[in-house]
Protein backbone atom coordinates (compact mmCIF):
# COMPACT_ATOMS: atom_id res chain seq x y z
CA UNK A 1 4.11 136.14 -145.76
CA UNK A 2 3.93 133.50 -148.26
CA UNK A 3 4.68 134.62 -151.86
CA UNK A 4 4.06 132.87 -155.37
CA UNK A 5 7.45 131.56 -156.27
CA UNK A 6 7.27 128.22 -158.06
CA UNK A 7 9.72 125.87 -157.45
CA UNK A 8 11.37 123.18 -159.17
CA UNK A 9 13.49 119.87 -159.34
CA UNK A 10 16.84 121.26 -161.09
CA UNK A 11 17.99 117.76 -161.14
CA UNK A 12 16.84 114.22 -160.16
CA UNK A 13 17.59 110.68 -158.93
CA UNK A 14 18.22 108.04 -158.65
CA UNK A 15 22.08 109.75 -157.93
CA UNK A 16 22.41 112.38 -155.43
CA UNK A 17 23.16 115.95 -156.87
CA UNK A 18 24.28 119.11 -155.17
CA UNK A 19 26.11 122.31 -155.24
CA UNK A 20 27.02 122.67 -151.37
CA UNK A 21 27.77 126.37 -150.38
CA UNK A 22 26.13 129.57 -150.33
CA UNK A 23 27.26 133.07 -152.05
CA UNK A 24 29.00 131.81 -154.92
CA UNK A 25 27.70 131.42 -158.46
CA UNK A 26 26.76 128.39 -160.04
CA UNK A 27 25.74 129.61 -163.56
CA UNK A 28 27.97 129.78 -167.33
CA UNK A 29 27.72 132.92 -168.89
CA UNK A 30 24.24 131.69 -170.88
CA UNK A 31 22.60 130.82 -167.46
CA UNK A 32 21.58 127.39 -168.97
CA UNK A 33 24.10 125.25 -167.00
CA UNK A 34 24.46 124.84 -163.40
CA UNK A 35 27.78 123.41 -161.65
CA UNK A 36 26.92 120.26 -159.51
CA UNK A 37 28.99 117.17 -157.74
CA UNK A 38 26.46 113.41 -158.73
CA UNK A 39 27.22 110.76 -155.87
CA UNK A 40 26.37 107.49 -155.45
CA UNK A 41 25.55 107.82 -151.61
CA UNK A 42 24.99 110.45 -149.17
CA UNK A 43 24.09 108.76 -145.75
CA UNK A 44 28.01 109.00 -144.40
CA UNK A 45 30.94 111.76 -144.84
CA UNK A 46 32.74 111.23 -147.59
CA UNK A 47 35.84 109.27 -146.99
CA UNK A 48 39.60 109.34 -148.09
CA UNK A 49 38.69 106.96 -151.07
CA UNK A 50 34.98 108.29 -151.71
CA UNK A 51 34.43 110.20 -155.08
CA UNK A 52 32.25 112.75 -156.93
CA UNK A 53 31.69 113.52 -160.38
CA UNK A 54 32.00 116.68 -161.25
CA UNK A 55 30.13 118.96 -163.90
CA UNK A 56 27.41 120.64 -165.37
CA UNK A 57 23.54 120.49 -164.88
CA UNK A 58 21.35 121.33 -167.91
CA UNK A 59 18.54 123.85 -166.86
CA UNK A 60 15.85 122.59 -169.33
CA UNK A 61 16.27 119.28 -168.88
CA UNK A 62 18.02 118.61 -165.34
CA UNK A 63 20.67 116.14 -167.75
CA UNK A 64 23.96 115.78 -165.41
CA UNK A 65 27.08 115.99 -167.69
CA UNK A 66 30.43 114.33 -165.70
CA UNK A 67 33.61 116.40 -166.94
CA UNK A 68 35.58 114.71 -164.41
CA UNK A 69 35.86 112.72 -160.69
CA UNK A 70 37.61 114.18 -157.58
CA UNK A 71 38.00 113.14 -153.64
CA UNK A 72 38.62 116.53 -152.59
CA UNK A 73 34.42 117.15 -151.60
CA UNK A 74 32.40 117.28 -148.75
CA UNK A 75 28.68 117.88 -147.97
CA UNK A 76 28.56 121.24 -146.60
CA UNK A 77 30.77 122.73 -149.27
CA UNK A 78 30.35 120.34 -152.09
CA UNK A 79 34.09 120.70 -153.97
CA UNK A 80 33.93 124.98 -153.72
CA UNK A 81 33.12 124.96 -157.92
CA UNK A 82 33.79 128.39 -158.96
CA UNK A 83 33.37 129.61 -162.96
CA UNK A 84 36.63 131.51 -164.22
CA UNK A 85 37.73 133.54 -166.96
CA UNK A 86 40.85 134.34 -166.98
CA UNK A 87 42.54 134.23 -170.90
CA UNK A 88 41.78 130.11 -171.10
CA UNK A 89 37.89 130.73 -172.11
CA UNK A 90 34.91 129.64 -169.95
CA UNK A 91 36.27 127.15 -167.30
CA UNK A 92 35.02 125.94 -164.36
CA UNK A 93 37.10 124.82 -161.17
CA UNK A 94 37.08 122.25 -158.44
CA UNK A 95 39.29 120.92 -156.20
CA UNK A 96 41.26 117.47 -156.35
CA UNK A 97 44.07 115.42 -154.90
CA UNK A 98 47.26 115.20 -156.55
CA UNK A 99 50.07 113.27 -155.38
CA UNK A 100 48.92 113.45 -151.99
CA UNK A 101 48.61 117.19 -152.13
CA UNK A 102 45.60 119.66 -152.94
CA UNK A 103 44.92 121.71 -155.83
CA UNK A 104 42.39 122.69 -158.31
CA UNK A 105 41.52 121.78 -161.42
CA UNK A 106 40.04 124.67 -164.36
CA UNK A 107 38.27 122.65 -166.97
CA UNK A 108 37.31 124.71 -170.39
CA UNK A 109 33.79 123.71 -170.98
CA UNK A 110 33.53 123.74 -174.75
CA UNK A 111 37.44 121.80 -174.88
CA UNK A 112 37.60 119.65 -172.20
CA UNK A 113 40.98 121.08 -171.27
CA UNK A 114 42.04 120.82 -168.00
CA UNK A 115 45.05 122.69 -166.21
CA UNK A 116 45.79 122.58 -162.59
CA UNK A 117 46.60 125.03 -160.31
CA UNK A 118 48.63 124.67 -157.37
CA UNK A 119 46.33 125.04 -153.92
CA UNK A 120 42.61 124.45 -153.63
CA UNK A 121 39.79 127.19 -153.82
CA UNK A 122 37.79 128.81 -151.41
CA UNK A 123 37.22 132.34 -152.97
CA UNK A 124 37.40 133.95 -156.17
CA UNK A 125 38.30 137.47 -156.97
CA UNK A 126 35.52 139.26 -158.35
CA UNK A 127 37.74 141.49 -160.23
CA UNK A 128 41.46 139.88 -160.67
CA UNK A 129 42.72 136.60 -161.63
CA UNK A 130 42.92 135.37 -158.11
CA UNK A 131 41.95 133.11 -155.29
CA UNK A 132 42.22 132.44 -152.24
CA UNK A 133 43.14 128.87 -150.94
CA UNK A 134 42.97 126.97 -147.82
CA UNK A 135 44.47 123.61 -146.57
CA UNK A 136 41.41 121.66 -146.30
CA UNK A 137 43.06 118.18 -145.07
CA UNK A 138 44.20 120.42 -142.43
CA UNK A 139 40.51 121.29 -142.05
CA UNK A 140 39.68 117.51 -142.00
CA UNK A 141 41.42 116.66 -138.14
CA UNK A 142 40.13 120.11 -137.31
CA UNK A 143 36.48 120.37 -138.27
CA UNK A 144 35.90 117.12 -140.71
CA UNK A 145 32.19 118.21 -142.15
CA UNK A 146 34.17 121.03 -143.55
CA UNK A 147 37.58 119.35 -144.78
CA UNK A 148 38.66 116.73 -147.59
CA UNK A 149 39.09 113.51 -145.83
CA UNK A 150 42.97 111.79 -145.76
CA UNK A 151 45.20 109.86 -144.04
CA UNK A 152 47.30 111.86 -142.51
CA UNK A 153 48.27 111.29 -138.93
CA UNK A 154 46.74 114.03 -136.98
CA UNK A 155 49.51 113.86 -134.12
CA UNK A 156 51.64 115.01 -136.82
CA UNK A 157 49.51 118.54 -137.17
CA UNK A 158 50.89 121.32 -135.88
CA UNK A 159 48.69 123.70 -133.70
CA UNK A 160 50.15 127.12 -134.75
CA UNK A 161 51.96 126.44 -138.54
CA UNK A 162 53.85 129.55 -139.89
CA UNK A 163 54.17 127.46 -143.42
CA UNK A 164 50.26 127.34 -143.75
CA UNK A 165 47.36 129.61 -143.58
CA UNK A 166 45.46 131.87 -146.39
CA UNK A 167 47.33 130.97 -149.50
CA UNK A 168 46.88 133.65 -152.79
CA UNK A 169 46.76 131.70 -155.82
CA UNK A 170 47.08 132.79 -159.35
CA UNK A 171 44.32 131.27 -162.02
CA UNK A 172 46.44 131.84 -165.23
CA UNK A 173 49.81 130.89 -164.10
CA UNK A 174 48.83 128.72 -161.15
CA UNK A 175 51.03 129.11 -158.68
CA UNK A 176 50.33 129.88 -155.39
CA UNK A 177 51.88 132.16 -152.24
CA UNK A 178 51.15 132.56 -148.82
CA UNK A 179 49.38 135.73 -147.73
CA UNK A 180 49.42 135.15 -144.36
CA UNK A 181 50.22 132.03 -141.79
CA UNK A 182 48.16 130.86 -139.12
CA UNK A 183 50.64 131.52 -136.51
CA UNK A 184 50.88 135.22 -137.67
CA UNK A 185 46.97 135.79 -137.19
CA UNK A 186 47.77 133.92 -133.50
CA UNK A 187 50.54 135.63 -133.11
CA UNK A 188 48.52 139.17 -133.59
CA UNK A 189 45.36 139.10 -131.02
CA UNK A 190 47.21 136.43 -127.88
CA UNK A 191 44.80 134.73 -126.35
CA UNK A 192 44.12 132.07 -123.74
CA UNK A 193 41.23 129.79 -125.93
CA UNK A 194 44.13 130.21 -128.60
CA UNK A 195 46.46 127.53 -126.19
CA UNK A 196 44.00 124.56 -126.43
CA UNK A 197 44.71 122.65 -129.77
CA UNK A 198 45.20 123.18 -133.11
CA UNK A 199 43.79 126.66 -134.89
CA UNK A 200 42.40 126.65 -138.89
CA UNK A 201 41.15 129.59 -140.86
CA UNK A 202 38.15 129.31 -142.62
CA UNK A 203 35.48 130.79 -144.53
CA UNK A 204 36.33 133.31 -146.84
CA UNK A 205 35.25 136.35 -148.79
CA UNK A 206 36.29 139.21 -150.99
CA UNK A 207 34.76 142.67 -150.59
CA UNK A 208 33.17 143.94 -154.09
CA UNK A 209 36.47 145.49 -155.27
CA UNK A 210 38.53 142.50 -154.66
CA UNK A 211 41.12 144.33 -152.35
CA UNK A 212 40.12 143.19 -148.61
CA UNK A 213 38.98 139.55 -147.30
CA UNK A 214 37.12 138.53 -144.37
CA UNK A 215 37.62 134.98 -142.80
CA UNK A 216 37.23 133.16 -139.73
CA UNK A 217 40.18 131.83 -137.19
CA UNK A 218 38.93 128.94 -135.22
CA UNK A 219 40.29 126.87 -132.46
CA UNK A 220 39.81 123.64 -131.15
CA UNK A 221 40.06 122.89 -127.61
CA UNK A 222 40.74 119.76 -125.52
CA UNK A 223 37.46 119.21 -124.53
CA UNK A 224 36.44 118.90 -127.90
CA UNK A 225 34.55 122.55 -128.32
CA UNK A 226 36.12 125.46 -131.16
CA UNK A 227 36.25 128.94 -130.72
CA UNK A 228 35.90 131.67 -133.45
CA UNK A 229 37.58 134.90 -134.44
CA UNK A 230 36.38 136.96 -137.22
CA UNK A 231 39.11 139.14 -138.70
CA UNK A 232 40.18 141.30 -142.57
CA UNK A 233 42.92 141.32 -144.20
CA UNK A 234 44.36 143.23 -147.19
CA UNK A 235 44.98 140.75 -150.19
CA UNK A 236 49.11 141.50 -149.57
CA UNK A 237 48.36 140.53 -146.54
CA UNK A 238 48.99 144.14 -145.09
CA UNK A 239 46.32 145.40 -142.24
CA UNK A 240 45.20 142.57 -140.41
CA UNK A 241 42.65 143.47 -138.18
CA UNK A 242 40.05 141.74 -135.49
CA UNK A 243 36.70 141.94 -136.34
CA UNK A 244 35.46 139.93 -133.37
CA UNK A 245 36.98 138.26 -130.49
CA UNK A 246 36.95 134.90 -129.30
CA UNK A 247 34.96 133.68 -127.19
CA UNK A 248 31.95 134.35 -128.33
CA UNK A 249 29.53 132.64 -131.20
CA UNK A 250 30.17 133.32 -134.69
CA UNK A 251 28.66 131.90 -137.78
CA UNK A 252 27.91 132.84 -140.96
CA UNK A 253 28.36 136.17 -142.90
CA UNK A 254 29.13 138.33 -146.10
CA UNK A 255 29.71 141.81 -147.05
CA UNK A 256 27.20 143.85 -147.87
CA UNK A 257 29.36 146.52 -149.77
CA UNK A 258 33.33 147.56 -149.58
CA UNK A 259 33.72 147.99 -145.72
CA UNK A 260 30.13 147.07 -144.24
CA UNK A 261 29.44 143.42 -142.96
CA UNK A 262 26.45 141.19 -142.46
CA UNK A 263 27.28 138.51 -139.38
CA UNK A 264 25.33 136.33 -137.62
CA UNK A 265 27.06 136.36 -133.91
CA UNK A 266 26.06 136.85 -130.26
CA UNK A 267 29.50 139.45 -130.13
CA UNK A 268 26.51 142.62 -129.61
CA UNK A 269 24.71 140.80 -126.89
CA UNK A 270 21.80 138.21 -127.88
CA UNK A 271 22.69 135.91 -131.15
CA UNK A 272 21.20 137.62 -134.03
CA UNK A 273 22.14 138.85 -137.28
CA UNK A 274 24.00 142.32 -137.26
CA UNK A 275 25.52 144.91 -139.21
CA UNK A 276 29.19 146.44 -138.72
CA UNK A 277 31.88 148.62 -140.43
CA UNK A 278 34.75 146.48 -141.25
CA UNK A 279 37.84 148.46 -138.19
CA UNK A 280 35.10 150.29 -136.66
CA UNK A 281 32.79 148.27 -135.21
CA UNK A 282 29.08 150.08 -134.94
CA UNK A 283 27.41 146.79 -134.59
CA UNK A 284 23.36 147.22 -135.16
CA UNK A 285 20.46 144.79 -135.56
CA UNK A 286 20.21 143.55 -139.41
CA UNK A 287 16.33 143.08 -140.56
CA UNK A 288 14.86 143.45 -137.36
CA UNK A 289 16.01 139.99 -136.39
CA UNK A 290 14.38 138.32 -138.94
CA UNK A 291 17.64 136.73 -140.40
CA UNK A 292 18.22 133.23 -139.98
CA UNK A 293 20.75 130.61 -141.64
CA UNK A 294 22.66 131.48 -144.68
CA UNK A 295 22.73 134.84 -146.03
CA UNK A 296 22.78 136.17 -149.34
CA UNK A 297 22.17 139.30 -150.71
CA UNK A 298 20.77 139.43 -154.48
CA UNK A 299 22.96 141.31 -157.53
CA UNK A 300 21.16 144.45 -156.92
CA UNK A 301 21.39 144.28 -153.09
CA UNK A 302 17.65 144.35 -152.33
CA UNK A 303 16.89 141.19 -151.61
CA UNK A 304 18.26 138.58 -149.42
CA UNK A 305 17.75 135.18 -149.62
CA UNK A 306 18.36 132.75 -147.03
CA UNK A 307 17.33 129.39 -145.02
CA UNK A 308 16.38 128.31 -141.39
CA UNK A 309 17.41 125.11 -139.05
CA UNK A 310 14.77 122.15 -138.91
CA UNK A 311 11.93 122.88 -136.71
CA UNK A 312 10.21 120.41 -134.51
CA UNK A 313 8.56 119.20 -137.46
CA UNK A 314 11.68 118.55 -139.20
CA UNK A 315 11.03 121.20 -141.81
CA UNK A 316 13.59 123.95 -143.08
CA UNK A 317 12.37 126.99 -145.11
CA UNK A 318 13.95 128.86 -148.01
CA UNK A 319 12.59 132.75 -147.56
CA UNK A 320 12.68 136.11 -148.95
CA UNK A 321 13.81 139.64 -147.20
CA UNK A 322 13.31 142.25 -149.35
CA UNK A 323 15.43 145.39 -147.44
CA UNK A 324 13.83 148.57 -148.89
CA UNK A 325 10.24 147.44 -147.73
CA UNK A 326 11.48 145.23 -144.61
CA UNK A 327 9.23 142.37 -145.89
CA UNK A 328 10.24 138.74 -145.20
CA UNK A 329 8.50 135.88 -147.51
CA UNK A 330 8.53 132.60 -147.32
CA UNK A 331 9.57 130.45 -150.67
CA UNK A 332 9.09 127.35 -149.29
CA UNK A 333 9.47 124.38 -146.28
CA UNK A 334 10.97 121.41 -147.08
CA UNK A 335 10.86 117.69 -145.19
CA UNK A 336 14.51 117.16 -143.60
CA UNK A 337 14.14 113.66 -141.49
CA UNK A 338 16.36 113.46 -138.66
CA UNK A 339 18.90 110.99 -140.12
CA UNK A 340 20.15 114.25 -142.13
CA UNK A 341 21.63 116.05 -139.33
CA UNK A 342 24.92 116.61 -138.31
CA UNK A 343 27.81 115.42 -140.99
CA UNK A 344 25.21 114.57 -143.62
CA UNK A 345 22.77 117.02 -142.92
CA UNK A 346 21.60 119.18 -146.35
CA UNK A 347 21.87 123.01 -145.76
CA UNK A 348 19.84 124.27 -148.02
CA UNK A 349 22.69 127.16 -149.17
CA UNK A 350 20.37 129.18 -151.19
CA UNK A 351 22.04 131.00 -154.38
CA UNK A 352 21.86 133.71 -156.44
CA UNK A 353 21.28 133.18 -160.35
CA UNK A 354 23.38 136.09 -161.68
CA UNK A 355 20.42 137.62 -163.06
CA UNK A 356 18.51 138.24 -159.30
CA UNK A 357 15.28 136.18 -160.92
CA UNK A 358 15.72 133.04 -159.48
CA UNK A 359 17.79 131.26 -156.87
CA UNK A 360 18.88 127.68 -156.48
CA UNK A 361 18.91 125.57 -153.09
CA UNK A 362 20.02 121.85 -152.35
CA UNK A 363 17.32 119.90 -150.60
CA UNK A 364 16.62 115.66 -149.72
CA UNK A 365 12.83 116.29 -148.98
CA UNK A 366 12.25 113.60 -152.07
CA UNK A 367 14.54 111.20 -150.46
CA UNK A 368 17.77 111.84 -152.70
CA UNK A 369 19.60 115.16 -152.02
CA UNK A 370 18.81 117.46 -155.00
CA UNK A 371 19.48 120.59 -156.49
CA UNK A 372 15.91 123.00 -156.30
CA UNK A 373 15.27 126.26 -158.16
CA UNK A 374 12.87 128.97 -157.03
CA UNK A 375 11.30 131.02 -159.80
CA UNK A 376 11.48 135.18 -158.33
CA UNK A 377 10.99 136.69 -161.62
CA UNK A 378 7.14 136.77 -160.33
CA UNK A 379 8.74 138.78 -156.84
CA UNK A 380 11.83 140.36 -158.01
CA UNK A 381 9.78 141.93 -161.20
């Protein structure tokens, strides 16, 4: 079904501008700014001495305004920007290099002040003054498109650490803790793929109440091919549990409420979207297999929005599922030439304005990767 949902340039060229992930928001509190990285290029991964500027889009005007530079980006998740409030006023935060480690910087947008703290984002609490961090130059020698390019020396990377894994970090004090290693989550399901090469966790998300997180354990073998593990944890780190074995396919995924789940995996049988009850399992076909791509389910929970892989023509879509009347719309298909594929290729990572009437996507169908927003108000009523 194709659906009225006009759709506009957010910002323009001649720079590239993009947000890079899906499920988080990218709105301030007035809705009239959206979080963005501006580069110069976007034909190659980003490497140890590329940089991005980070900051704000205006909505009415697509004006980028820089409010700083980091090195700590990628593609596929831009620099994980998150908005904050947690005693400092509105801030925004991305993460940056400092002294050859990572962290993140919180920038108050009406100050300028900045204040660091001490690991770099990949979720934010919906509820506390929390994150949760991850080593992404670890990331870097294990899956690149999704790491912050260095210069470490990769023999020096240890396959199993016990000193490095999901990392709890505190947004008004900054400091940071481990909540649990990688060799503890190895350590917990043995394995044979688990032998191969080094493991990383990755991808990362609270549950609505901010008590329970969801990531992926992934491991790289000699030939060259990862495996996956989906798995929760408490945010103590108390009651780690498997979700889904290795072995298998596993890609994207969010919660749909505290203990329910939304995965794309081929864990039930054929790969398809599914549903499951976070340590009970129950797995059932989500949407009637219309799901594709990257997931996201509106404020209200009616409505997902999410994208599709290039087709032969070289097109991906943005569409609509709308779960009470199991309707799926399409917003739009957008040119994605084949030299966007792979390390550079553009997602489109559909997301949620915080008021469910319109969503934004990243796109390079006008030849410079942008930042698009699709109008709903006309669908969502």
């Amino acid at each position: 079904m194709n659906v009225p949902a006009p759709i506009r340039s957010l910002s323009c060229g001649p720079m590239n501008h993009f947000f890079g992930y899906y499920g988080i928001n990218a709105w301030d509190s007035t809705r009239h700014r959206h979080l963005a990285l501006e580069t110069s290029f976007h034909d190659h991964r980003p490497g140890p001495d590329d940089e991005s500027a980070v900051g704000l889009l205006d909505a009415a005007c697509g004006q980028f305004e820089p409010f700083g530079r980091t090195r700590a980006f990628n593609f596929q998740q831009g620099s994980m920007l998150h908005w904050i409030n947690v005693g400092f006023g509105e801030e925004f935060t991305h993460n940056d290099w400092e002294d050859g480690r990572l962290v993140s910087r919180a920038i108050n947008i009406a100050t300028r002040a900045r204040r660091t703290i001490g690991g770099a984002i990949e979720a934010v609490s919906p509820v506390e003054p929390v994150a949760v961090g991850l080593n992404f130059a670890r990331m870097s020698h294990c899956r690149a498109v999704v790491g912050y390019a260095n210069r470490m020396d990769p023999a020096g990377i240890a396959n199993a650490p016990d000193n490095d894994g999901l990392w709890r970090l505190y947004l008004a004090g900054g400091k940071s803790e481990l909540i649990v290693s990688i060799a503890a989550v190895l350590a917990a399901h043995p394995h044979k793929l688990t032998q191969d090469g080094p493991a990383w966790l990755d991808h990362v998300y609270f549950n609505p109440s901010g008590k329970r997180l969801m990531f992926l354990c992934r491991i790289r073998s000699g030939e060259g091919k990862w495996h996956s593990s989906m798995w929760t944890i408490n945010l103590d780190g108390t009651e780690l549990a498997l979700q889904i074995d290795y072995g298998g396919w596993i890609s994207h995924f969010t919660w749909i409420d505290e203990r329910r789940i939304l995965v794309s995996t081929d864990a039930p049988g054929r790969p398809d979207f599914y549903t499951f009850t976070d340590r009970a399992g129950g797995f059932q076909l989500a949407a009637g297999g219309k799901l594709h791509g990257h997931a996201a389910f509106s404020p209200d929970g009616r409505w997902i929005v999410y994208d599709t892989s290039p087709d032969k023509q070289d097109m991906r879509s943005v569409r609509l599922y709308d779960t009470r009347n199991e309707a799926d719309m399409l917003l739009g298909k957008f040119h994605h030439p084949k030299p966007y594929r792979g390390d550079v290729r553009c997602d489109p990572h559909p997301r949620w304005r915080p008021d469910g009437h319109a969503v934004t996507f990243d796109s390079v169908h006008e030849g410079t990767r942008q930042i698009y927003l699709a109008d709903l108000s006309g669908i969502v009523g």
